[in-house]
Protein backbone atom coordinates (compact mmCIF):
# COMPACT_ATOMS: atom_id res chain seq x y z
CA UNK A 1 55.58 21.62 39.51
CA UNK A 2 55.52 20.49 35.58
CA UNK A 3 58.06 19.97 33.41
CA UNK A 4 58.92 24.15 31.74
CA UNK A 5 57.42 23.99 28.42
CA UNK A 6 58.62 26.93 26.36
CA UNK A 7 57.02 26.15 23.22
CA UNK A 8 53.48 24.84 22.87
CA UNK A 9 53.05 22.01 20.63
CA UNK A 10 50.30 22.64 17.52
CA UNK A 11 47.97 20.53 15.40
CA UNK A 12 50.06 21.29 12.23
CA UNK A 13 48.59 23.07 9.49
CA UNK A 14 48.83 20.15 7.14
CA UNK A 15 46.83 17.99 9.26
CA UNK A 16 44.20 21.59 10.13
CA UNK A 17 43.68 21.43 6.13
CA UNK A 18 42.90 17.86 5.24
CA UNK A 19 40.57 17.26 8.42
CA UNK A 20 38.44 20.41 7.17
CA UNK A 21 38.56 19.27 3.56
CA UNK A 22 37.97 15.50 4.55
CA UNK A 23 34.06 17.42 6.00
CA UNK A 24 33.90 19.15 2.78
CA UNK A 25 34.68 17.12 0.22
CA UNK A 26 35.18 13.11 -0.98
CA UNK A 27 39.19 12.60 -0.65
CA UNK A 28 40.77 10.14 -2.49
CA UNK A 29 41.98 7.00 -0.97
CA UNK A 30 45.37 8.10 -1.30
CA UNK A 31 44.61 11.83 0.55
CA UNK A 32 42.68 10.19 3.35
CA UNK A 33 45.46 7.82 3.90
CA UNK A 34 47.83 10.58 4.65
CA UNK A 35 44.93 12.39 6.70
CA UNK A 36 44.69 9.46 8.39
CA UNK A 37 48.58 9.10 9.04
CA UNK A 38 49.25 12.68 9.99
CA UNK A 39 46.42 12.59 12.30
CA UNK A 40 47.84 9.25 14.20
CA UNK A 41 51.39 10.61 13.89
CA UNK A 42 50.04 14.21 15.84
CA UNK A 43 47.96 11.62 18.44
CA UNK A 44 51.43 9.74 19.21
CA UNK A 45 52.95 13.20 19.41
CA UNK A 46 50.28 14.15 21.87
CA UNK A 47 50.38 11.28 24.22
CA UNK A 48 54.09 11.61 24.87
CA UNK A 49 53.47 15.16 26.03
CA UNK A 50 51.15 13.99 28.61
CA UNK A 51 53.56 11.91 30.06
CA UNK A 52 56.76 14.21 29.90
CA UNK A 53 54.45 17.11 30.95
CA UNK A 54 53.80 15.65 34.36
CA UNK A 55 57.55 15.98 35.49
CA UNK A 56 58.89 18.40 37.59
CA UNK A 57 61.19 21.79 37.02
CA UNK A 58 64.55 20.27 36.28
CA UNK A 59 62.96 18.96 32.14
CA UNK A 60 62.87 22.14 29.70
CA UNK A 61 60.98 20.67 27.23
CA UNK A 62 60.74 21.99 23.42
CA UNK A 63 58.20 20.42 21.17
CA UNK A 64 57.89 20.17 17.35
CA UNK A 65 60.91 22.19 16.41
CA UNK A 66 61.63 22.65 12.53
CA UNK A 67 65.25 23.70 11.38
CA UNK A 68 67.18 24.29 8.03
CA UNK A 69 70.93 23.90 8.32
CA UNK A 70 72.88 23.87 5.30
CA UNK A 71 70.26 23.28 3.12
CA UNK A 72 68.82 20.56 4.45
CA UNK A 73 65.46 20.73 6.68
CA UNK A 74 64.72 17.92 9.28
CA UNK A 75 62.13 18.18 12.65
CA UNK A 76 62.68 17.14 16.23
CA UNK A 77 59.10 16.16 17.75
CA UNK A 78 60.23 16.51 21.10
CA UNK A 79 63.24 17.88 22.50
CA UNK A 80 64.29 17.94 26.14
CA UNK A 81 67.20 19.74 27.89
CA UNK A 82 68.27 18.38 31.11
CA UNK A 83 71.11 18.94 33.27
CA UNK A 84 74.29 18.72 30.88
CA UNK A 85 72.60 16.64 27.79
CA UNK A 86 69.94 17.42 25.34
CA UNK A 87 67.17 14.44 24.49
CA UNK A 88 66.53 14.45 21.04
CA UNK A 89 62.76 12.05 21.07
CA UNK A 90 61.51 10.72 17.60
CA UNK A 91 57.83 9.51 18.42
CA UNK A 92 56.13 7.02 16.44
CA UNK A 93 52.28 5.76 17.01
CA UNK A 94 53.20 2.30 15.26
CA UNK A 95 50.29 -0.22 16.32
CA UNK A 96 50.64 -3.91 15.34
CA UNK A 97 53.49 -6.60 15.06
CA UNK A 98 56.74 -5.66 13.46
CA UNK A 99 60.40 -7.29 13.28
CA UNK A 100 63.80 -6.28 13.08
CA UNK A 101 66.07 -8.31 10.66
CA UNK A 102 69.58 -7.50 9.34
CA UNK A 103 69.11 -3.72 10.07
CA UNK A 104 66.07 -3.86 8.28
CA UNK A 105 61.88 -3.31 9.79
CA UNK A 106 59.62 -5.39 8.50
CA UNK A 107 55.90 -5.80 9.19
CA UNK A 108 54.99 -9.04 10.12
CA UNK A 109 53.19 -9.79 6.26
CA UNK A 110 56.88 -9.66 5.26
CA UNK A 111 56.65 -6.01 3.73
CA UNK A 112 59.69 -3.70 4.69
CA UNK A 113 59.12 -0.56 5.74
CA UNK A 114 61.11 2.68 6.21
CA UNK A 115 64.03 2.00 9.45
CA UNK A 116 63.13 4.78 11.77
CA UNK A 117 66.90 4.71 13.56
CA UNK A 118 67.91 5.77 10.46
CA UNK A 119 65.94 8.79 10.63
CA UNK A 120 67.06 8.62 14.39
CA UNK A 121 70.16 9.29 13.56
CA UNK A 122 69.97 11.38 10.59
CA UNK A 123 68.38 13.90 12.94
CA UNK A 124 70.78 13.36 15.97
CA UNK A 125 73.92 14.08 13.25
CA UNK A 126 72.21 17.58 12.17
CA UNK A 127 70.58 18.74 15.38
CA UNK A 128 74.58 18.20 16.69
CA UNK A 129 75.93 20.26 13.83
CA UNK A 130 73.69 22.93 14.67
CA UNK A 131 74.53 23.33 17.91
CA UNK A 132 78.24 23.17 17.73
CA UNK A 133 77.71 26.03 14.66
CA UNK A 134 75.85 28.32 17.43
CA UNK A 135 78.94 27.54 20.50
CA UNK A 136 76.80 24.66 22.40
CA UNK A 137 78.90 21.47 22.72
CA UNK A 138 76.45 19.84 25.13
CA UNK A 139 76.26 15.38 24.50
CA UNK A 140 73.46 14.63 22.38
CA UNK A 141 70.93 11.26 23.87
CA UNK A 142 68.58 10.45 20.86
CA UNK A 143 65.43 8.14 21.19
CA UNK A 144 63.01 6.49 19.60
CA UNK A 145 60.15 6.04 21.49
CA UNK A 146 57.41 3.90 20.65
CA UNK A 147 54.22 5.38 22.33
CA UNK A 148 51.55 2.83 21.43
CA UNK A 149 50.61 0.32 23.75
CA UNK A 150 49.67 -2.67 20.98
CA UNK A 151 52.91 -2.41 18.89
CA UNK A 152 55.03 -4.88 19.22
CA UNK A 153 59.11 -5.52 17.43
CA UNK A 154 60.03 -8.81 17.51
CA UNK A 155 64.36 -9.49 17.52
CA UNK A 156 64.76 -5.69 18.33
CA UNK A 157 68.25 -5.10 18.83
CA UNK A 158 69.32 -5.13 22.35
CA UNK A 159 71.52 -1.71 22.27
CA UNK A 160 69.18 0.13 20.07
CA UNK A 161 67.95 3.29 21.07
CA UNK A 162 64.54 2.29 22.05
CA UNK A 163 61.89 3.33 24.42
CA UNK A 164 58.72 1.40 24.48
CA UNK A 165 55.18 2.04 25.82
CA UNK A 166 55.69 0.53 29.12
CA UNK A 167 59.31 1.37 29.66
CA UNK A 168 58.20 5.68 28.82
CA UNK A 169 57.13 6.67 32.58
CA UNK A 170 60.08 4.40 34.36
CA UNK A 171 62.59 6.19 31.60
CA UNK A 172 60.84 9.47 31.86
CA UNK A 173 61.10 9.21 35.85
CA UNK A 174 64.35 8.32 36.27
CA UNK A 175 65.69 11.23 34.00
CA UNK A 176 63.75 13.54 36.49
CA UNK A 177 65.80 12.00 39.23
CA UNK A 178 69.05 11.97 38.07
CA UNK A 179 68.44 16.04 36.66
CA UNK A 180 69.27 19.27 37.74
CA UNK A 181 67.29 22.41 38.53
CA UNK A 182 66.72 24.04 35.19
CA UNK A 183 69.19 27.22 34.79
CA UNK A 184 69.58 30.62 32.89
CA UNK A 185 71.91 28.34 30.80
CA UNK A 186 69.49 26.09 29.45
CA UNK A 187 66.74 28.40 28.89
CA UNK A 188 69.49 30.17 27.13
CA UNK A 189 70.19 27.06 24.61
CA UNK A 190 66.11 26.80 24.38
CA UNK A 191 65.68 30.29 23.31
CA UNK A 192 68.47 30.17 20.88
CA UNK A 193 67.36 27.15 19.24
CA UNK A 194 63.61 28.38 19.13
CA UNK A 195 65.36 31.52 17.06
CA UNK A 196 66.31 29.20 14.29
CA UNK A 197 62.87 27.48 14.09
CA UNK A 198 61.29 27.85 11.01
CA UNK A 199 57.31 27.33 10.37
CA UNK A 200 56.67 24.96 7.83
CA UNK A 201 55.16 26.17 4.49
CA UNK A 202 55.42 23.52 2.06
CA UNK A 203 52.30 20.91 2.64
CA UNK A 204 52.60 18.00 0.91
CA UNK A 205 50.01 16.01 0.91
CA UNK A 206 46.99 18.53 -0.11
CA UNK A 207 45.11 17.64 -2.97
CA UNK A 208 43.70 20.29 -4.77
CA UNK A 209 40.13 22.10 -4.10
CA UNK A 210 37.87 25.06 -5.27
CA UNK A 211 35.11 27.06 -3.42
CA UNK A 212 33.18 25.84 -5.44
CA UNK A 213 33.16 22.25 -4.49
CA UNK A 214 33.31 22.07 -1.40
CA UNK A 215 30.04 21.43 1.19
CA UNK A 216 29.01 24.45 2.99
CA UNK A 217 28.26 24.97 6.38
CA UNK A 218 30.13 25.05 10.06
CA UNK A 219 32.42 21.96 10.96
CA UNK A 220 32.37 21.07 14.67
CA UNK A 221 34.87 21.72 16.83
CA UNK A 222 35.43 18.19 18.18
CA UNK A 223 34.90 15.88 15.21
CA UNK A 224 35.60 18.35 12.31
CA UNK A 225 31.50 17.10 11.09
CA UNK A 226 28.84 19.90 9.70
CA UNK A 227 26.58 21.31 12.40
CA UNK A 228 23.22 22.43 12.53
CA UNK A 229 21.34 25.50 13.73
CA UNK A 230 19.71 24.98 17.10
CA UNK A 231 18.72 28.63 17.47
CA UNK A 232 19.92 31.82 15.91
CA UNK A 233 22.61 31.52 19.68
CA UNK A 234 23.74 27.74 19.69
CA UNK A 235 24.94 25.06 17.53
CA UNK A 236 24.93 21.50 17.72
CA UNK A 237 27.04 18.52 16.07
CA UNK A 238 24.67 15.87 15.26
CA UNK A 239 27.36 13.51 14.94
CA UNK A 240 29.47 13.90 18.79
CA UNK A 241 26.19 16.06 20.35
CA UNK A 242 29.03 19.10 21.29
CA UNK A 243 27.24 22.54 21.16
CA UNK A 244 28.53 25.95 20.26
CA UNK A 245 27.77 29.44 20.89
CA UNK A 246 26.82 30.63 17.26
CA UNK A 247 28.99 33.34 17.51
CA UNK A 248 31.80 31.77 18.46
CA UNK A 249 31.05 29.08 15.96
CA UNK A 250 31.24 31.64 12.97
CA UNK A 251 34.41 33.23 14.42
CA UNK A 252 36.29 30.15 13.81
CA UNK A 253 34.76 29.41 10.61
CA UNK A 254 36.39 32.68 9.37
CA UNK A 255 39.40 31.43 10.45
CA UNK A 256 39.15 27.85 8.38
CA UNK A 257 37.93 30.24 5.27
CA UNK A 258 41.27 31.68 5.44
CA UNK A 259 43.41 28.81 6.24
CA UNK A 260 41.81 27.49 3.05
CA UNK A 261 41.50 30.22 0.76
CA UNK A 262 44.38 32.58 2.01
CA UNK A 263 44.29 34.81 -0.76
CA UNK A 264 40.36 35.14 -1.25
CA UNK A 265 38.87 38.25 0.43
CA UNK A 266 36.42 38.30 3.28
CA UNK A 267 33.19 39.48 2.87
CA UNK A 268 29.97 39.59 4.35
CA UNK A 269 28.55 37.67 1.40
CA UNK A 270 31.24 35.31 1.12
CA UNK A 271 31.34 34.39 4.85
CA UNK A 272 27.27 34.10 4.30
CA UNK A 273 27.95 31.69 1.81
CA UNK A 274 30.32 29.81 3.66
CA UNK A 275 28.51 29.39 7.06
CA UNK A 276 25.36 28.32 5.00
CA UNK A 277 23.10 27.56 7.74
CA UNK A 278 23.49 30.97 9.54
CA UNK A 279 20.59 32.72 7.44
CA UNK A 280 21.04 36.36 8.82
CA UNK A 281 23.51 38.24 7.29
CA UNK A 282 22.81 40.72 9.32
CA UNK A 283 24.75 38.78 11.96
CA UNK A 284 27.30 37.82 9.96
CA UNK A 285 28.34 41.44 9.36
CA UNK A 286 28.00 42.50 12.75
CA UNK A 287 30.27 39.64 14.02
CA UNK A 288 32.83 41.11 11.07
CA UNK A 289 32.31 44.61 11.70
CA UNK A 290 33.11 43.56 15.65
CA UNK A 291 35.63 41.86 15.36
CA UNK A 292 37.78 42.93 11.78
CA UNK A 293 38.59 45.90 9.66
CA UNK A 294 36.83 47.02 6.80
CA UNK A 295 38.68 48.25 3.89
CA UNK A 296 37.81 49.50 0.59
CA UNK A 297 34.45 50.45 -0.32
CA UNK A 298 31.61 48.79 -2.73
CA UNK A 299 32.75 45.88 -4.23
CA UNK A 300 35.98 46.42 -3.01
CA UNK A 301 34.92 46.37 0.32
CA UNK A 302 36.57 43.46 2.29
CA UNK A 303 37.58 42.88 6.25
CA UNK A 304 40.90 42.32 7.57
CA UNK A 305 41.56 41.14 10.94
CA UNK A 306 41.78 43.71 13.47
CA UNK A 307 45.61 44.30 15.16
CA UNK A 308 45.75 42.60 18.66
CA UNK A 309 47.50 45.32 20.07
CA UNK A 310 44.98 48.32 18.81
CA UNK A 311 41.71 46.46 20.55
């Protein structure tokens, strides 16, 4: 049986935004850099999970959690209760040489970089306060685990909390062996702290856009590139040769319309526009009239997504 994930981990919105405008438009340096760095950071994120995943039922294991206590906001990117302690993980997808010098990181050019045990510990200190201010006392273990197999820290300190790539599966088995069964207790801790997650609203590193200037058309699934029209049913990426069901394809490009322009209103025209190489908007409609609301009438008229619960 695998480890009891409560909480599925998400490609953050951040990171949804700048791939989609990284197809659309010409970032700058600076923007693609942190496109580029979110998307690693998400990658390191989501190779730990497939290692922690394949444990068995004693690991409850909460992903990407978000808090605010007393004013200040920090973010676990994995957390693990087992038997009497929680594991607090910090993962970082670090590639290339670093060193460790008078409780200082440095890359190997000489250039000092930020000390992630501080933020280790910053995060341990808070997570600890918030569980003491909602009656858990449980012992706190805090990591940082190092999840790329071609980084290297020369002089790391002996007694730091450290897990690297080929020390994760002997650390992660060994905490399955020494666990207990997961209890009512734990997923009572779990459920508590998922109550004080918060969803992160504040993106940082978005430049700013119009409609107007961005390209036009369907990104792929896979590789985020425009597609093309292989027939008025399927779609192809010319870039990673994935096809999609046209339908489906414009379904989903609804969705990055709104992620991007949450406050403009969906229409048939607009959505026309948008898709670009889906020249009947006769389908686009019926795909909107199938699957959303309509509201208003003439040039009011827009769609709003249609209530799960009333389909």
């Amino acid at each position: 049986m695998e480890g009891f994930i409560i909480k599925i981990r998400k490609e953050p919105t951040e990171l949804k935004m700048l791939k989609l405008l990284n197809s659309r438009t010409s970032l700058s340096a600076k923007d693609k850099n942190n496109y580029h760095y979110l998307e690693k950071g998400f990658d390191g994120e989501k190779k730990f999970d497939a290692v922690i995943g394949n444990s068995s039922d004693c690991l409850l294991i909460i992903p990407d959690l978000l808090f605010e206590y007393q004013n200040t906001t920090f973010q676990i990117d994995s957390l693990v209760i087992a038997k009497e302690e929680i594991y607090l993980f910090e993962i970082k997808n670090n590639e290339r040489d670093h060193y460790f010098k008078d409780d200082n990181w440095y890359l190997l050019s000489g250039k000092e970089i930020k000390n992630p045990l501080l933020q280790l510990k910053r995060s341990e200190s808070l997570l600890r306060r918030l569980l003491q201010s909602l009656g858990f006392q449980l012992p706190i273990k805090a990591y940082l685990v190092f999840v790329n197999p071609h980084f290297f820290l020369y002089q790391a300190p002996m007694k730091a909390p450290i897990i690297f790539h080929p020390q994760l599966k002997h650390f992660i088995d060994d905490l399955k062996a020494t666990s207990l069964k997961i209890t009512d207790g734990h997923v009572n801790i779990a459920k508590k702290l998922l109550s004080h997650h918060i969803e992160e609203t504040t993106f940082h590193y978005i430049p700013e856009y119009t409609f107007e200037q961005l390209k036009k058309g369907i990104t792929c699934v896979k590789c985020a590139s425009l597609m093309k029209a292989l027939s008025l049913q399927s779609l192809a990426c010319e870039k990673c040769g994935i096809k999609e069901d046209t339908e489906t394809a414009i379904l989903r490009s609804i969705d990055e319309f709104q992620l991007l322009f949450p406050d403009r209103k969906i229409t048939t025209t607009g959505i026309h526009e948008w898709c670009e190489i889906i020249h009947s908007k006769k389908m686009i409609r019926r795909i909107l009239f199938e699957n959303y609301t309509l509201q208003g009438y003439g040039r009011s008229a827009h769609y709003v997504r249609k209530n799960k619960n009333t389909q």
